[in-house]
PDB file of N, CA and C in Angstrom:
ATOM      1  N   UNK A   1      -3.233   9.785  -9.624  1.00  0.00           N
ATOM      2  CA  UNK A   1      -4.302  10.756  -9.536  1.00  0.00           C
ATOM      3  C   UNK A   1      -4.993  10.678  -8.189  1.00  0.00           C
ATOM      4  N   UNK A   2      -5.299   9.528  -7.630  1.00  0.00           N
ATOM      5  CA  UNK A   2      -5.897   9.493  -6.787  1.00  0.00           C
ATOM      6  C   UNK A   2      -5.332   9.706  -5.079  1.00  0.00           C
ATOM      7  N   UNK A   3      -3.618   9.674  -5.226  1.00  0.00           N
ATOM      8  CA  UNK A   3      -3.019  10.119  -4.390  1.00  0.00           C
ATOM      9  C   UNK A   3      -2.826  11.892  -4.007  1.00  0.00           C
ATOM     10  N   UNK A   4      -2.828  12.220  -5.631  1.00  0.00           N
ATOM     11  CA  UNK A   4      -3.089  13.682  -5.120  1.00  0.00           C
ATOM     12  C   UNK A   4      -4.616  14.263  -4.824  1.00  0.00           C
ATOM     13  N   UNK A   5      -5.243  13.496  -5.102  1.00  0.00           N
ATOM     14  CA  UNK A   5      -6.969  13.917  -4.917  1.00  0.00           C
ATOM     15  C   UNK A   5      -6.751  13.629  -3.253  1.00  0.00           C
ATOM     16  N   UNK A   6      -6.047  12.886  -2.474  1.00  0.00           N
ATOM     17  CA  UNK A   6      -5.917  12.699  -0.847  1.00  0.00           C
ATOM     18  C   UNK A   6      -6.583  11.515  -0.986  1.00  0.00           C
ATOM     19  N   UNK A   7      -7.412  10.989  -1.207  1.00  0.00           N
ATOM     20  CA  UNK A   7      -8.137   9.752  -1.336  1.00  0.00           C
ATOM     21  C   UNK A   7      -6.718   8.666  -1.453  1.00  0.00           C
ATOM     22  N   UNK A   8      -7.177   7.602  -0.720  1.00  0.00           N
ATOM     23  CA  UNK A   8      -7.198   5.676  -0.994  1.00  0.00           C
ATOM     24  C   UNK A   8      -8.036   5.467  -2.008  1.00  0.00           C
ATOM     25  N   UNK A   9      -7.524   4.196  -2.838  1.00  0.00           N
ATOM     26  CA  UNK A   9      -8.566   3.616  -3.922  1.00  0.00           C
ATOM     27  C   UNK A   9      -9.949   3.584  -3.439  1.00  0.00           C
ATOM     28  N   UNK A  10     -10.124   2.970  -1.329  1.00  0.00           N
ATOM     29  CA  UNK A  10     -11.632   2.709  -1.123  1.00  0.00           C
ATOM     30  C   UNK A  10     -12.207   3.942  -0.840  1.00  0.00           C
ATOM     31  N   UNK A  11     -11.588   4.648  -0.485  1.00  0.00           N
ATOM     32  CA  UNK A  11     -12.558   5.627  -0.155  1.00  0.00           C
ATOM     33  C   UNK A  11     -12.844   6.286  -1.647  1.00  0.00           C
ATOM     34  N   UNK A  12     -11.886   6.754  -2.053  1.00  0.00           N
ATOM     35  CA  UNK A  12     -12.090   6.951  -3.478  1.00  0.00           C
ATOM     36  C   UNK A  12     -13.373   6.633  -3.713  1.00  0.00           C
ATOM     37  N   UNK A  13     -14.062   5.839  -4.141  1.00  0.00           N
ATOM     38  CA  UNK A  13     -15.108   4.808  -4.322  1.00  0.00           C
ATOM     39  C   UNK A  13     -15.968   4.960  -3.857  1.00  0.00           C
ATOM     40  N   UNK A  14     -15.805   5.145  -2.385  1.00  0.00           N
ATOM     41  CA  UNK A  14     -17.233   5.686  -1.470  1.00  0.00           C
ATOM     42  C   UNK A  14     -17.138   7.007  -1.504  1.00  0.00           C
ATOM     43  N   UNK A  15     -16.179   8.084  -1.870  1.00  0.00           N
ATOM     44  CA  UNK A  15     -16.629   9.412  -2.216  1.00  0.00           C
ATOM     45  C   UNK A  15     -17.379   9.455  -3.321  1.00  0.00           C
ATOM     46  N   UNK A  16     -17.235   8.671  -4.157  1.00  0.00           N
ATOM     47  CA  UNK A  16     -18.196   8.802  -5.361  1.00  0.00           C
ATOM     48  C   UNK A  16     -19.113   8.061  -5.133  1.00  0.00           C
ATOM     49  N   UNK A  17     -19.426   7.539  -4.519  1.00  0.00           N
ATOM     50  CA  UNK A  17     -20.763   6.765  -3.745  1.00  0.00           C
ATOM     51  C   UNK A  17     -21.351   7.959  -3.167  1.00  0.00           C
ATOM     52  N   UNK A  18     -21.280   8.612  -2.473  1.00  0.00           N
ATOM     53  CA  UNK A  18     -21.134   9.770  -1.321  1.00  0.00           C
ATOM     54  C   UNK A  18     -21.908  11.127  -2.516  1.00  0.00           C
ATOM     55  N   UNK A  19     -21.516  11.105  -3.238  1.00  0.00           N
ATOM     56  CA  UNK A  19     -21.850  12.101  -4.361  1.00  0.00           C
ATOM     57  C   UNK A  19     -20.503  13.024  -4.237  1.00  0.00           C
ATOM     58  N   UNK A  20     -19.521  12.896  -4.227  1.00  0.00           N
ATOM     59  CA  UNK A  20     -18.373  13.765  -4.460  1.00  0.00           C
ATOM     60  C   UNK A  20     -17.646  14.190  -6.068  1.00  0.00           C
ATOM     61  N   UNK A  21     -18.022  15.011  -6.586  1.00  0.00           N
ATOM     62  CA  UNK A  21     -18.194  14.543  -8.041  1.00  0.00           C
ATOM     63  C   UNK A  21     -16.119  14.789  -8.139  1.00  0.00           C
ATOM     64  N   UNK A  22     -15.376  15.655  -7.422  1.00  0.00           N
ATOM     65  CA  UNK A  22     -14.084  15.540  -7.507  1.00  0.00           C
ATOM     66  C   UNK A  22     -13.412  13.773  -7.125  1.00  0.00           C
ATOM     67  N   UNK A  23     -14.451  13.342  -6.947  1.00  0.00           N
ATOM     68  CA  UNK A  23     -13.814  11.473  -7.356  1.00  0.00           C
ATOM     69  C   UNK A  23     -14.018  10.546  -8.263  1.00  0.00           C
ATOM     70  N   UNK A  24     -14.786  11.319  -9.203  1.00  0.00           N
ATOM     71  CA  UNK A  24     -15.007  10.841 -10.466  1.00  0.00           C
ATOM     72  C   UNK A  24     -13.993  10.494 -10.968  1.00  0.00           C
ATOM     73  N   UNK A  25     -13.017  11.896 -11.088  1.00  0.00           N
ATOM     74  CA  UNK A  25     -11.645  11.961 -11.892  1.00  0.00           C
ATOM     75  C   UNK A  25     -10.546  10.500 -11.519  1.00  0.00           C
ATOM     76  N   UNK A  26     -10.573  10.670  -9.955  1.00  0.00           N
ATOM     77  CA  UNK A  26      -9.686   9.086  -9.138  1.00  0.00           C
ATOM     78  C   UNK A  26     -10.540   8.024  -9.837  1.00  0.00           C
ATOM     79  N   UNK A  27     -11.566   7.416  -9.697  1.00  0.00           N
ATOM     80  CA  UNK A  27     -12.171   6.454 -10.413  1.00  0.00           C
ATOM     81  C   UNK A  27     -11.725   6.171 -11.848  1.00  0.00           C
ATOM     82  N   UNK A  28     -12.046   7.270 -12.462  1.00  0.00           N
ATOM     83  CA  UNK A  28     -11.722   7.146 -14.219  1.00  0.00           C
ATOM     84  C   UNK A  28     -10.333   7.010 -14.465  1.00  0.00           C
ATOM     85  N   UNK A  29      -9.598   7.456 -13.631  1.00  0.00           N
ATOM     86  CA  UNK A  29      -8.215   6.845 -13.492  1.00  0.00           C
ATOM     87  C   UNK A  29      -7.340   5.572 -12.805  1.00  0.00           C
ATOM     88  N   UNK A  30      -8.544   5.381 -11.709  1.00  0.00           N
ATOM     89  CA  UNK A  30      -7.863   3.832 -11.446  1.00  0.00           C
ATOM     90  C   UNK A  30      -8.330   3.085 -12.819  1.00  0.00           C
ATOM     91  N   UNK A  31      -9.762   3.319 -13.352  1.00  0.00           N
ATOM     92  CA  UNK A  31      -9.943   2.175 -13.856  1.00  0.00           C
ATOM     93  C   UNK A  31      -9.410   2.742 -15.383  1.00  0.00           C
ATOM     94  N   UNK A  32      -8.901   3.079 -16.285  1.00  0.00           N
ATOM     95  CA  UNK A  32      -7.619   3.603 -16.927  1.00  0.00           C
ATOM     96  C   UNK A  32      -6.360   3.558 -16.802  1.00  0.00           C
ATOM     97  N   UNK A  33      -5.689   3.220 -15.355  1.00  0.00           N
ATOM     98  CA  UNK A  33      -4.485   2.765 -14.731  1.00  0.00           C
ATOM     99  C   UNK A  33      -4.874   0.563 -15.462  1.00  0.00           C
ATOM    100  N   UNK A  34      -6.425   0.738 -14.655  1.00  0.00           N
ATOM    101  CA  UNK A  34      -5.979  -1.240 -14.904  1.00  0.00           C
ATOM    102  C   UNK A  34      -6.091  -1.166 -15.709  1.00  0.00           C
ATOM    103  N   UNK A  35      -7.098  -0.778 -16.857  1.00  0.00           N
ATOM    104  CA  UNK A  35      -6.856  -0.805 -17.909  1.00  0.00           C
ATOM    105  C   UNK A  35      -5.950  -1.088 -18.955  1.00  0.00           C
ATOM    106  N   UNK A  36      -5.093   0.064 -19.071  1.00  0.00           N
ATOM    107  CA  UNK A  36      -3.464   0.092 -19.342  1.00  0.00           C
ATOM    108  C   UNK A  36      -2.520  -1.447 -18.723  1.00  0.00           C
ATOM    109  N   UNK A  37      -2.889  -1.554 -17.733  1.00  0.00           N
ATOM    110  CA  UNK A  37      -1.862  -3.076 -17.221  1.00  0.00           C
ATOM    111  C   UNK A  37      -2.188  -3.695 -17.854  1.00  0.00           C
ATOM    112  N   UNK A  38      -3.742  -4.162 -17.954  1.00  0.00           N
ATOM    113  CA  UNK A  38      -4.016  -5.469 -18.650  1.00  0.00           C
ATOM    114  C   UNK A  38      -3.666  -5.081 -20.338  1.00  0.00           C
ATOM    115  N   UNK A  39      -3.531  -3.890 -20.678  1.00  0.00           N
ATOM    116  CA  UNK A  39      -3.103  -4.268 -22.421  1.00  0.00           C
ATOM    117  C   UNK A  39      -1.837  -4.247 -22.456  1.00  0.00           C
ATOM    118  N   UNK A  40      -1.405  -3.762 -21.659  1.00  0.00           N
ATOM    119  CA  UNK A  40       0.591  -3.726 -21.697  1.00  0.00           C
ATOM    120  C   UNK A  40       0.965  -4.952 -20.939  1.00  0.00           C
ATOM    121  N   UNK A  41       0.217  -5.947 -20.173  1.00  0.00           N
ATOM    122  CA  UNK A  41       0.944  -7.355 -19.451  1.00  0.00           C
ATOM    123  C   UNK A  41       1.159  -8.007 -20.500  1.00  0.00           C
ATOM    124  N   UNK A  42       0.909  -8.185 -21.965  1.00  0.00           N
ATOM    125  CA  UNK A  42       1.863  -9.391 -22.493  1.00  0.00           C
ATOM    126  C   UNK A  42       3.542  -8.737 -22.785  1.00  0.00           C
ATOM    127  N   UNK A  43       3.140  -7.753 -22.799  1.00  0.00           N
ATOM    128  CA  UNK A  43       4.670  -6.906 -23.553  1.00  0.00           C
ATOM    129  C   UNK A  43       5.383  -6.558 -21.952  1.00  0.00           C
ATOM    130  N   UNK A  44       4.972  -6.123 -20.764  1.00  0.00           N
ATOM    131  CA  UNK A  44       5.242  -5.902 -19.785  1.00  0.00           C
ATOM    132  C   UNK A  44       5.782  -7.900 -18.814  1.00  0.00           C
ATOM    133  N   UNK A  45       5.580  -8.734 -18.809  1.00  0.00           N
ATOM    134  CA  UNK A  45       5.534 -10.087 -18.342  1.00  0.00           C
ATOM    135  C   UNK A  45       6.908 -10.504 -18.250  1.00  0.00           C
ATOM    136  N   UNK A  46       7.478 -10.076 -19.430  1.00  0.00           N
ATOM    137  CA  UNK A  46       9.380 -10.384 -19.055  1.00  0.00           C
ATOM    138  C   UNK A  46       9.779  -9.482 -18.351  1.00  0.00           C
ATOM    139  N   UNK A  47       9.760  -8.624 -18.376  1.00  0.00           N
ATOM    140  CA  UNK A  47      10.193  -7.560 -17.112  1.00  0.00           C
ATOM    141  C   UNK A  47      10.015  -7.932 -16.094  1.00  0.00           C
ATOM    142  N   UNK A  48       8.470  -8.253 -15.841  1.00  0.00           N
ATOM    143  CA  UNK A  48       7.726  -8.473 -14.300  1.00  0.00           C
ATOM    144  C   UNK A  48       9.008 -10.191 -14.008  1.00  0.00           C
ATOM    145  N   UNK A  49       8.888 -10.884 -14.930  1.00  0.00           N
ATOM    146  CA  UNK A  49       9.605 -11.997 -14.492  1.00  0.00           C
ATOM    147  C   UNK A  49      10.954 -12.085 -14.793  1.00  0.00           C
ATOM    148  N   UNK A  50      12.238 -11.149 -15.478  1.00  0.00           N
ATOM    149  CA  UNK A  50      13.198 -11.168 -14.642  1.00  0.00           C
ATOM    150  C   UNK A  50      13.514 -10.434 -13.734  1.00  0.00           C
ATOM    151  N   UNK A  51      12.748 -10.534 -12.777  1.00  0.00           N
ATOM    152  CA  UNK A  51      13.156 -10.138 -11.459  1.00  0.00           C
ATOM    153  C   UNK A  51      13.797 -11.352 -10.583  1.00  0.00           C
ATOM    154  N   UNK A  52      13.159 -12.330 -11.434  1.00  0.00           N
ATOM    155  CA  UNK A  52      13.723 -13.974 -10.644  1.00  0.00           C
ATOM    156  C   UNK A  52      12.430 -14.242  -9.748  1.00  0.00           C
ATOM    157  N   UNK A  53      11.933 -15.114  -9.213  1.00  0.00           N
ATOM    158  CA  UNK A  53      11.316 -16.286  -7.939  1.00  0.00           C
ATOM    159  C   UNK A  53      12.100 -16.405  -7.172  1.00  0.00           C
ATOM    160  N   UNK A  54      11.971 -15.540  -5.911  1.00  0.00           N
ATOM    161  CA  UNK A  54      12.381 -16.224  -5.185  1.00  0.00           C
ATOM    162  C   UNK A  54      12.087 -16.678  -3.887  1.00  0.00           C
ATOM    163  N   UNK A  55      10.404 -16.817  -4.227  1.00  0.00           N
ATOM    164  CA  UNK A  55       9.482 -17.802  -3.382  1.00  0.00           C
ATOM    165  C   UNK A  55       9.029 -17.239  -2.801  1.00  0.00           C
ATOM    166  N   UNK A  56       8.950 -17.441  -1.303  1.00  0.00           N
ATOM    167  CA  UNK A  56       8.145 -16.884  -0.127  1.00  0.00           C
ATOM    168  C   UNK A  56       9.526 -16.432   0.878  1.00  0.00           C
ATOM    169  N   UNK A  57       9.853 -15.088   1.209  1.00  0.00           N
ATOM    170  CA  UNK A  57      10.435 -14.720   1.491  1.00  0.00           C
ATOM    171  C   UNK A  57       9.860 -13.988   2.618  1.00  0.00           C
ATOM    172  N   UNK A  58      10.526 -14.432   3.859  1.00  0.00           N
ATOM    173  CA  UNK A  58      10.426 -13.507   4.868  1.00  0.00           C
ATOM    174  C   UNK A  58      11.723 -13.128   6.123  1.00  0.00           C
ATOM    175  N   UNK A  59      11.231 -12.633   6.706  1.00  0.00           N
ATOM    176  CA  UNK A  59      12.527 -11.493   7.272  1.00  0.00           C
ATOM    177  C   UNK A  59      12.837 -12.780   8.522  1.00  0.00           C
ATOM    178  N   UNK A  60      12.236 -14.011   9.105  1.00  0.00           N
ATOM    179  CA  UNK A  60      13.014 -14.681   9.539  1.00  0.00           C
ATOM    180  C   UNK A  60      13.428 -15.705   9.159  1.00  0.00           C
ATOM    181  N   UNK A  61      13.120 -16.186   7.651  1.00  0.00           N
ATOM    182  CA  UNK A  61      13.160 -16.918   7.125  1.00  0.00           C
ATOM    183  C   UNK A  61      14.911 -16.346   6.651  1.00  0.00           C
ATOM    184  N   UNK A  62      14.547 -15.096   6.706  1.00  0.00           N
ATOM    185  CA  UNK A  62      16.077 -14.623   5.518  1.00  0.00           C
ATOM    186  C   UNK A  62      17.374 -14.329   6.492  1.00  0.00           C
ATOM    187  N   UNK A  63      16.969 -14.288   8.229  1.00  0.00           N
ATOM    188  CA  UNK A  63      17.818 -14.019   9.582  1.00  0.00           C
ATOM    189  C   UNK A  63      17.594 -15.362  10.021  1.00  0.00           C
ATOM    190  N   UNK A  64      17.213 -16.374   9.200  1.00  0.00           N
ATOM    191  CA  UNK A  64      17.278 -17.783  10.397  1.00  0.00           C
ATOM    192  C   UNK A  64      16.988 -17.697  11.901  1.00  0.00           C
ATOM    193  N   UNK A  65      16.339 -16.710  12.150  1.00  0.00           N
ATOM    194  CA  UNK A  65      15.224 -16.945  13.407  1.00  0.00           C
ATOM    195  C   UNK A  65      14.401 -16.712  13.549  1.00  0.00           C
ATOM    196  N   UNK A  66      13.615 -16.786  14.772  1.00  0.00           N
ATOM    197  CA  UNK A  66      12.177 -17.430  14.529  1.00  0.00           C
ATOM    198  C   UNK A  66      10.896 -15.770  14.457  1.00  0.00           C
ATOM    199  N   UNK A  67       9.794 -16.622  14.413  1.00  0.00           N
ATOM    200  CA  UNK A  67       9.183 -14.988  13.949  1.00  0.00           C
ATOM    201  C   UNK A  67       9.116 -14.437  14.843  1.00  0.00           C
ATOM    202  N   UNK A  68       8.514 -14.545  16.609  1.00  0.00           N
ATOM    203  CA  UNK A  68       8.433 -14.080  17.370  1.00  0.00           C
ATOM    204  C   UNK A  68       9.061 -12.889  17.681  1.00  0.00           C
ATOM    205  N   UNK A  69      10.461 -12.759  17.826  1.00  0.00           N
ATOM    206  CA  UNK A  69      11.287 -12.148  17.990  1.00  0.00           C
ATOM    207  C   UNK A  69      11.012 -10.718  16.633  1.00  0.00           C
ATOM    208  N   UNK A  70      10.791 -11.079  15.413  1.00  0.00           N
ATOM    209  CA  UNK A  70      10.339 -10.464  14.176  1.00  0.00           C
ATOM    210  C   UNK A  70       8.812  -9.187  14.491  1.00  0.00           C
ATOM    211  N   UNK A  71       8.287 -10.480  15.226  1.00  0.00           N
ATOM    212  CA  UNK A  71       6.948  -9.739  15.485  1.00  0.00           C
ATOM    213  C   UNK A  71       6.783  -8.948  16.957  1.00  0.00           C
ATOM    214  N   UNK A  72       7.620  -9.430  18.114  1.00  0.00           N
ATOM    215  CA  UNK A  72       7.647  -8.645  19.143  1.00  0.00           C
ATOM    216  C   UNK A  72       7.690  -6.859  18.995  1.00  0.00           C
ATOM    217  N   UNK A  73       9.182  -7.057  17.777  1.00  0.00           N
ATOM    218  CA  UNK A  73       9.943  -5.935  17.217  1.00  0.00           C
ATOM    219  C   UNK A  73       9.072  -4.800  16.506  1.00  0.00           C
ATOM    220  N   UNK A  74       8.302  -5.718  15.957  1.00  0.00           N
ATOM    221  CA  UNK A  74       7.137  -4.498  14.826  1.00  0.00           C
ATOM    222  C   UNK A  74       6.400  -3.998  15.649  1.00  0.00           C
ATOM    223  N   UNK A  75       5.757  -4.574  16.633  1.00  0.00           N
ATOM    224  CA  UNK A  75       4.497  -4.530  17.675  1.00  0.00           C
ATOM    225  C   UNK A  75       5.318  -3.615  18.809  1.00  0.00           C
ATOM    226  N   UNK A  76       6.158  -3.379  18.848  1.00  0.00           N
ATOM    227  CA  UNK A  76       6.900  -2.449  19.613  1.00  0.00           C
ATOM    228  C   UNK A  76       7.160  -0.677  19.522  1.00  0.00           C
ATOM    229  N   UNK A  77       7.828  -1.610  17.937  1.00  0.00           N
ATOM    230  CA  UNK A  77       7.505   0.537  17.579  1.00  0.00           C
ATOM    231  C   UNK A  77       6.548   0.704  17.212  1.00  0.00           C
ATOM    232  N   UNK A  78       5.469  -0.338  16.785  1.00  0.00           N
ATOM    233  CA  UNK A  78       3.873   0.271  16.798  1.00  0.00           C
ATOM    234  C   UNK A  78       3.899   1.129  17.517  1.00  0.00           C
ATOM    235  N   UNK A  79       4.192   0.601  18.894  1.00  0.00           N
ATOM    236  CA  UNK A  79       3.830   1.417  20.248  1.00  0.00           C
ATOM    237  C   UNK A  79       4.528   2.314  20.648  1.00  0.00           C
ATOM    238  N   UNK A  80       5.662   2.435  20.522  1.00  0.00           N
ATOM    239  CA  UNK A  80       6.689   3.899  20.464  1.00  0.00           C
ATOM    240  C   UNK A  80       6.556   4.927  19.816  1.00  0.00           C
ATOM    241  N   UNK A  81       6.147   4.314  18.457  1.00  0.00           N
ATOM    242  CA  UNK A  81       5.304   5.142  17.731  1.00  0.00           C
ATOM    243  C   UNK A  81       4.386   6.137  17.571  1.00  0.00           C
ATOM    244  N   UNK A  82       4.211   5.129  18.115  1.00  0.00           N
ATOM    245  CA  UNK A  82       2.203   5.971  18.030  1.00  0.00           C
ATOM    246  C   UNK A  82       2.433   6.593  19.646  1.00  0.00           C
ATOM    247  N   UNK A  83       3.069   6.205  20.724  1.00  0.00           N
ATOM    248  CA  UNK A  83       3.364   7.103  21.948  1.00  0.00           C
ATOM    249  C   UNK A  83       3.939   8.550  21.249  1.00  0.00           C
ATOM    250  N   UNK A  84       5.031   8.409  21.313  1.00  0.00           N
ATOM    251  CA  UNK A  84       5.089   9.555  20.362  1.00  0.00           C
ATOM    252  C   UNK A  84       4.526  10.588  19.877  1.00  0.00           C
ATOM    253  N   UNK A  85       3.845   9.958  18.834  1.00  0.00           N
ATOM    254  CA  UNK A  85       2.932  10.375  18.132  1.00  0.00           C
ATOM    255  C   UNK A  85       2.183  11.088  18.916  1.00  0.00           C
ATOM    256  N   UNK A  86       1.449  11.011  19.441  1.00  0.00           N
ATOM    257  CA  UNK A  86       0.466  11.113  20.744  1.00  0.00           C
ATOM    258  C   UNK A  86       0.729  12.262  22.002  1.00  0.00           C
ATOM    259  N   UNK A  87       2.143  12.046  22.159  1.00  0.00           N
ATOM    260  CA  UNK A  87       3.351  13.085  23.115  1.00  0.00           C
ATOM    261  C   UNK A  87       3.029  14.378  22.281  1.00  0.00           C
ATOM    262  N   UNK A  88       3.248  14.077  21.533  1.00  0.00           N
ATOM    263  CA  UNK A  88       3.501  15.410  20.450  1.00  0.00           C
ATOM    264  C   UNK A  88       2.164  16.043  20.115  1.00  0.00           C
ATOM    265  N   UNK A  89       1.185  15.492  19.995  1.00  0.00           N
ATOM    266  CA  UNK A  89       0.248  15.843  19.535  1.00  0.00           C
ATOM    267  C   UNK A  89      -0.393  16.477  20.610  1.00  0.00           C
ATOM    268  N   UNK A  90      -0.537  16.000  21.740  1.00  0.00           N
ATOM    269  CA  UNK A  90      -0.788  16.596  23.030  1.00  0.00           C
ATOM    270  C   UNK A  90       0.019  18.100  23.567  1.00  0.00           C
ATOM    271  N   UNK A  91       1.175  17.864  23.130  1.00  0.00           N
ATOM    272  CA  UNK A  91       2.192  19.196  23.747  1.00  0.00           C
ATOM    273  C   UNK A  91       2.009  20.374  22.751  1.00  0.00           C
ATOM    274  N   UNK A  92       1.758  19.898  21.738  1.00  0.00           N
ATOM    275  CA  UNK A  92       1.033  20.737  20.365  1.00  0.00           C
ATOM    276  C   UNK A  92      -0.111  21.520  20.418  1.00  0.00           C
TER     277      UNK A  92
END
């Protein structure tokens, strides 16, 4: 609900802080979404756990090298990205 209202959960929250009364509806539905989890997690708990453990998993942990190289990479097309982004928005 609250994805089609355009709202995030926080803002969500501060629109209805805000006096937005169309975020009432996102509110009464997140808290109706947890709701629902917490009475369906005992019957829902085998599902959630065969998925298996399999710990702390990360992308150089799972390529045996180191993070740097991991994090150079992300922090890169951040920036290609959002150049981009930016190219376009300008020529627009």
């Amino acid at each position: 609900m609250v994805a089609i209202q355009g709202y995030c959960p926080g803002t969500t929250v501060a629109a209805l802080g805000e006096g937005r009364r169309d975020a009432l509806a996102g509110v009464v539905g997140m808290l109706m979404g947890a709701g629902a989890f917490v009475a369906l997690y005992p019957k829902l708990k085998p599902l959630i756990a065969a998925g298996g453990d399999y710990g702390k998993l990360t992308l150089p942990a799972a390529t045996a090298t180191a993070a740097w190289p991991w994090v150079a990479a992300v922090a890169g097309s951040v920036v290609v990205v959002g150049s981009a982004l930016e190219i376009a928005r300008t020529k627009g």
